[in-house]
C-alpha atoms as a PDB file:
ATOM      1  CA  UNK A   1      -7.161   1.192 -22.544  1.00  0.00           C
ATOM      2  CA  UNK A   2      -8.336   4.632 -20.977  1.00  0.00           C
ATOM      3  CA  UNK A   3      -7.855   5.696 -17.858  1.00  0.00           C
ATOM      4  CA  UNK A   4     -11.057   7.370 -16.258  1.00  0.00           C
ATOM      5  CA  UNK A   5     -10.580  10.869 -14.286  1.00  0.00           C
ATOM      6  CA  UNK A   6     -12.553   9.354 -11.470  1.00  0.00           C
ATOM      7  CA  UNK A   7      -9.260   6.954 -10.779  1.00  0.00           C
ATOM      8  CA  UNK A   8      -6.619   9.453 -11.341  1.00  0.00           C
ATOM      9  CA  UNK A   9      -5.345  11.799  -8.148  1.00  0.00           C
ATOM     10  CA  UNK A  10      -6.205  15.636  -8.564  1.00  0.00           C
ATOM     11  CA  UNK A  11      -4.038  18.154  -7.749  1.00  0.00           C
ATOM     12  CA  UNK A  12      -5.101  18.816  -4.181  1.00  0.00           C
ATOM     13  CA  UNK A  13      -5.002  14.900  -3.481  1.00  0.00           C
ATOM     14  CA  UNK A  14      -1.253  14.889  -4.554  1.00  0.00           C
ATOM     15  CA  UNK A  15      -0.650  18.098  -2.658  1.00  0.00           C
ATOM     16  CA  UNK A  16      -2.083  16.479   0.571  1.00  0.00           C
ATOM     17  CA  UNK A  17       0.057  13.505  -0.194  1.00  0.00           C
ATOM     18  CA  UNK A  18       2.920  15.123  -0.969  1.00  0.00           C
ATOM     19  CA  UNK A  19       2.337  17.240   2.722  1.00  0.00           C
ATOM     20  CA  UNK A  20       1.729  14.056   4.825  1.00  0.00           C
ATOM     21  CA  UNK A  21       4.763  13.040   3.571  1.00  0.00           C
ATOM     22  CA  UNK A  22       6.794  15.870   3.972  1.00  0.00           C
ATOM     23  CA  UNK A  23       9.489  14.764   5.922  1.00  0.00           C
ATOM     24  CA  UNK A  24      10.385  11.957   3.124  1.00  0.00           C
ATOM     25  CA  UNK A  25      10.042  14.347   0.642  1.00  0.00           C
ATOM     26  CA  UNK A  26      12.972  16.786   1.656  1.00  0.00           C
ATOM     27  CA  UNK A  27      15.239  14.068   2.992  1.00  0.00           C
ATOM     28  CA  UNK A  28      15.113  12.957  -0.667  1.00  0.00           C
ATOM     29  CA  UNK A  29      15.136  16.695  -2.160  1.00  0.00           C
ATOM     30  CA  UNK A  30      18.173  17.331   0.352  1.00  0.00           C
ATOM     31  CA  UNK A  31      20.555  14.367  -0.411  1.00  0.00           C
ATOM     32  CA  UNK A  32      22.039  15.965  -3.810  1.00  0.00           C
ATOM     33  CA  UNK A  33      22.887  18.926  -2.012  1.00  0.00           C
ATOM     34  CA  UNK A  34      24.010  17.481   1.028  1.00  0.00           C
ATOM     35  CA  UNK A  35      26.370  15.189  -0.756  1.00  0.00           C
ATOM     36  CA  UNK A  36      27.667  17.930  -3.139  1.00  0.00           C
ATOM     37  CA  UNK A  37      28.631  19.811  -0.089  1.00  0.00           C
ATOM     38  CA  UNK A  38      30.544  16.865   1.207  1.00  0.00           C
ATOM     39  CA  UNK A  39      28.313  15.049   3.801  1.00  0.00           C
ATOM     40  CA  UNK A  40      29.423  11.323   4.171  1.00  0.00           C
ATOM     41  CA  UNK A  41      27.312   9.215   2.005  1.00  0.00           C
ATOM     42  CA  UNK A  42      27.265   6.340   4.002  1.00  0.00           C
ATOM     43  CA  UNK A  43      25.806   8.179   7.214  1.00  0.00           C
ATOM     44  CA  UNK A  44      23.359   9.882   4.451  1.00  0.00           C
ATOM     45  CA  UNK A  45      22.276   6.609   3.199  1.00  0.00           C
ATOM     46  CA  UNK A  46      21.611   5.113   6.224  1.00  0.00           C
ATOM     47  CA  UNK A  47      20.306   8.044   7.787  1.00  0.00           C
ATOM     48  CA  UNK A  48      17.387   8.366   5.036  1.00  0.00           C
ATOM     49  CA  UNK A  49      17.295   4.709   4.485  1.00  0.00           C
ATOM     50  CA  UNK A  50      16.046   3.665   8.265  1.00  0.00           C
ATOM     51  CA  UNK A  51      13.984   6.630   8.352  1.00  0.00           C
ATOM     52  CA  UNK A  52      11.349   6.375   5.382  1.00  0.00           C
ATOM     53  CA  UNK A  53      11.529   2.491   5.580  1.00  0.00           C
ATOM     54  CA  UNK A  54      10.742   3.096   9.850  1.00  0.00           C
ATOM     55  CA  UNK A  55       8.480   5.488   8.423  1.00  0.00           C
ATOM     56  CA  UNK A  56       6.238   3.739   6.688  1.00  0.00           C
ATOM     57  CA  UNK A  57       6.263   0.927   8.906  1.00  0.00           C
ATOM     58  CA  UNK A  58       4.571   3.346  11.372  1.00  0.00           C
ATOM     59  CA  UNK A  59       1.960   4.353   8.725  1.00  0.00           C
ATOM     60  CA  UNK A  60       1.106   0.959   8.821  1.00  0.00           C
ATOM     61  CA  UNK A  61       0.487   0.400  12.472  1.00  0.00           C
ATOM     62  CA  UNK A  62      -1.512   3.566  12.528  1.00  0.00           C
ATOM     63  CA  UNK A  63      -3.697   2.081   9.954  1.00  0.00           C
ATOM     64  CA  UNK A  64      -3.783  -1.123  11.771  1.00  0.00           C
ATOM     65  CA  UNK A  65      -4.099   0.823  15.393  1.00  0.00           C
ATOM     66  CA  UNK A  66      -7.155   2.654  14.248  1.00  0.00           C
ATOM     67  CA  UNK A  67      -9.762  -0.059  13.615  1.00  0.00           C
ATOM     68  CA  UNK A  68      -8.641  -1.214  17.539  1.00  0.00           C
ATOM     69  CA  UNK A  69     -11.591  -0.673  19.822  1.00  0.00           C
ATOM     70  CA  UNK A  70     -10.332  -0.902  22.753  1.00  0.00           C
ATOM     71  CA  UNK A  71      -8.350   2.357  23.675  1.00  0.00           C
ATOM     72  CA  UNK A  72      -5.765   0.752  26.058  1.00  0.00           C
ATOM     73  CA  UNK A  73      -4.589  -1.477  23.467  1.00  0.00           C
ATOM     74  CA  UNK A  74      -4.534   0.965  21.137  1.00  0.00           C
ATOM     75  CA  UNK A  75      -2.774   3.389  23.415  1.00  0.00           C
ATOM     76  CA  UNK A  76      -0.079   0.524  24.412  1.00  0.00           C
ATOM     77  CA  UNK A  77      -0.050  -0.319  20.550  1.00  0.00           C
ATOM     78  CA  UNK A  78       0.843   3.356  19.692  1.00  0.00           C
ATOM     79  CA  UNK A  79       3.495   3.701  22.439  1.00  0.00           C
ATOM     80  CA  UNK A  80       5.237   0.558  21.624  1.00  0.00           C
ATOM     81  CA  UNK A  81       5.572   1.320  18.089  1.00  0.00           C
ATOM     82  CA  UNK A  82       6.921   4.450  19.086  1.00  0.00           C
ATOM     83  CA  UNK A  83       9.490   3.135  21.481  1.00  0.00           C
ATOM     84  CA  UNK A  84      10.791   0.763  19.122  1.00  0.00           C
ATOM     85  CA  UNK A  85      11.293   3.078  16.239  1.00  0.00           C
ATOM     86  CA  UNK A  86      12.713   5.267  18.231  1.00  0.00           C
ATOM     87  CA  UNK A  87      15.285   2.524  19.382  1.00  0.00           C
ATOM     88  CA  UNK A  88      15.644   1.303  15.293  1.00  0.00           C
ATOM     89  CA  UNK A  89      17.110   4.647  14.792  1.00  0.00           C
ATOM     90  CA  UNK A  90      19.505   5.009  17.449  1.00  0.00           C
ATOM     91  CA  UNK A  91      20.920   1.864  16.445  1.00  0.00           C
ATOM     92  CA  UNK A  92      21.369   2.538  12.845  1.00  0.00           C
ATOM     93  CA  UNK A  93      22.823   5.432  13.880  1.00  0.00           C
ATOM     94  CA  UNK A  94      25.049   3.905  16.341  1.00  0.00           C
ATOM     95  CA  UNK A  95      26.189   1.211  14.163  1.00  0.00           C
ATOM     96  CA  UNK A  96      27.256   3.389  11.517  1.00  0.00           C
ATOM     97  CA  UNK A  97      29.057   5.908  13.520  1.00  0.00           C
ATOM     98  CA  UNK A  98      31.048   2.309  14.924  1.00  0.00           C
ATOM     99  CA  UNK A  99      31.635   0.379  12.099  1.00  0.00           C
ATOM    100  CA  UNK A 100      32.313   3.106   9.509  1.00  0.00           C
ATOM    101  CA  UNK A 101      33.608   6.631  11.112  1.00  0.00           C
ATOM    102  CA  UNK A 102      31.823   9.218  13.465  1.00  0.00           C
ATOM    103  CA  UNK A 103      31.160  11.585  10.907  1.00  0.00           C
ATOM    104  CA  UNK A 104      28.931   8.775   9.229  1.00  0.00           C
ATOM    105  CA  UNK A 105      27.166   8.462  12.416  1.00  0.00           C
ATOM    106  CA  UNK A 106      26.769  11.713  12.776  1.00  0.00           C
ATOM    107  CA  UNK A 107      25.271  12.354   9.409  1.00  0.00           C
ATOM    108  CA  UNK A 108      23.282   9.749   9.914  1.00  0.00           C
ATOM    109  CA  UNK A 109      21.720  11.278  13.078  1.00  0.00           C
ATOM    110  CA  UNK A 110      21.283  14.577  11.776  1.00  0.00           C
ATOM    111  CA  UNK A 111      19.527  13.361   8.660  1.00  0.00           C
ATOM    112  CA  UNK A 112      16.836  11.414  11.278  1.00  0.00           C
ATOM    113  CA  UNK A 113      16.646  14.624  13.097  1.00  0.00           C
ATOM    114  CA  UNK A 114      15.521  16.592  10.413  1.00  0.00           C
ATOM    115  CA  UNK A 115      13.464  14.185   9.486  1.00  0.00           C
ATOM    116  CA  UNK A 116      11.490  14.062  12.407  1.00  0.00           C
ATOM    117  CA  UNK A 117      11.762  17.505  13.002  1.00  0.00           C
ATOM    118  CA  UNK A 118       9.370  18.213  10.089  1.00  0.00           C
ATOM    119  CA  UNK A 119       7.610  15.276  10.885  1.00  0.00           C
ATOM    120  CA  UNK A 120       6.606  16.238  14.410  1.00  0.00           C
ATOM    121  CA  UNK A 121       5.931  19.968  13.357  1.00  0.00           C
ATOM    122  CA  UNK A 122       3.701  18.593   9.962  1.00  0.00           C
ATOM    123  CA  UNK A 123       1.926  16.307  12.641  1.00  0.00           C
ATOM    124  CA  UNK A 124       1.222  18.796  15.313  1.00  0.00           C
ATOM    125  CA  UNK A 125      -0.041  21.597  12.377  1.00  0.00           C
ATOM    126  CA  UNK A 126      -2.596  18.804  11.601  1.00  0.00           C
ATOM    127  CA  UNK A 127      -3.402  18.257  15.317  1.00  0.00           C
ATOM    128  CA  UNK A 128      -3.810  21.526  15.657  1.00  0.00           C
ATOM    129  CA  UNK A 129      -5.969  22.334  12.413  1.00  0.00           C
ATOM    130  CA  UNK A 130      -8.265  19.310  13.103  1.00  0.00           C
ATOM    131  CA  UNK A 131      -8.803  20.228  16.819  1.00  0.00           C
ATOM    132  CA  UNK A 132     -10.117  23.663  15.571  1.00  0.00           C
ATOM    133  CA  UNK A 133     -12.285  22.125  12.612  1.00  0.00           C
ATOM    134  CA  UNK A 134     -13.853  20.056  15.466  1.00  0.00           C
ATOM    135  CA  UNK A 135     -14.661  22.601  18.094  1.00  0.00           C
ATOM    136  CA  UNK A 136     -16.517  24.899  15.395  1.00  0.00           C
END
């Protein structure tokens, strides 16, 4: 069997992929040096764990927000996805800093911090970028 080049990604297809999922990508490149240093693996684990699985959970509302017409629904639809993952993570994070130790917890939290941090920077870059692209 061959494999046309029409199906396979090119390079700029992987880069954009690899950028939309940016935040992912480093809480995976950062857990070998992270654990080397001594972070708790636990509060690592579940730290990265809740946050890709969360996070592509949301990918898949946006996909299933955007074919909503109505802009109130897909407003409330939106919000309430983002409320709830929001309250995911502070559980997993709460639950492990309980039932484990508070430095699992606190891994835990910082590892969903970063996360997001890159997230919401990546996301308003985009924003940004694609507001300008428009106005021209």
């Amino acid at each position: 069997m061959s494999v046309s080049a029409a199906s396979a990604p090119t390079r700029r297809e992987r880069g954009s992929l690899a950028l939309l999922y940016l935040d992912i990508v480093l809480v995976l490149l950062v857990a070998a040096p992270a654990l080397a240093a001594g972070a708790p693996a636990l509060g690592y684990t579940v730290g990265a764990v809740a946050w890709i699985v969360l996070r592509f959970v949301s990918v898949a509302a946006e996909k299933r927000f955007e074919n909503e017409p109505d802009l109130r629904r897909r407003l409330g639809f939106g919000v309430a996805s983002s409320l709830a993952r929001v309250w995911i993570l502070a559980c997993a994070i709460m639950i492990v800093g309980v039932t484990a130790s508070r430095p699992d917890g606190l891994t835990a939290a910082l590892v969903i911090f970063g996360a997001f941090s890159v997230y919401f920077v990546r996301k308003a870059l985009v924003h940004r970028t694609q507001s300008r692209s428009t106005t021209r």
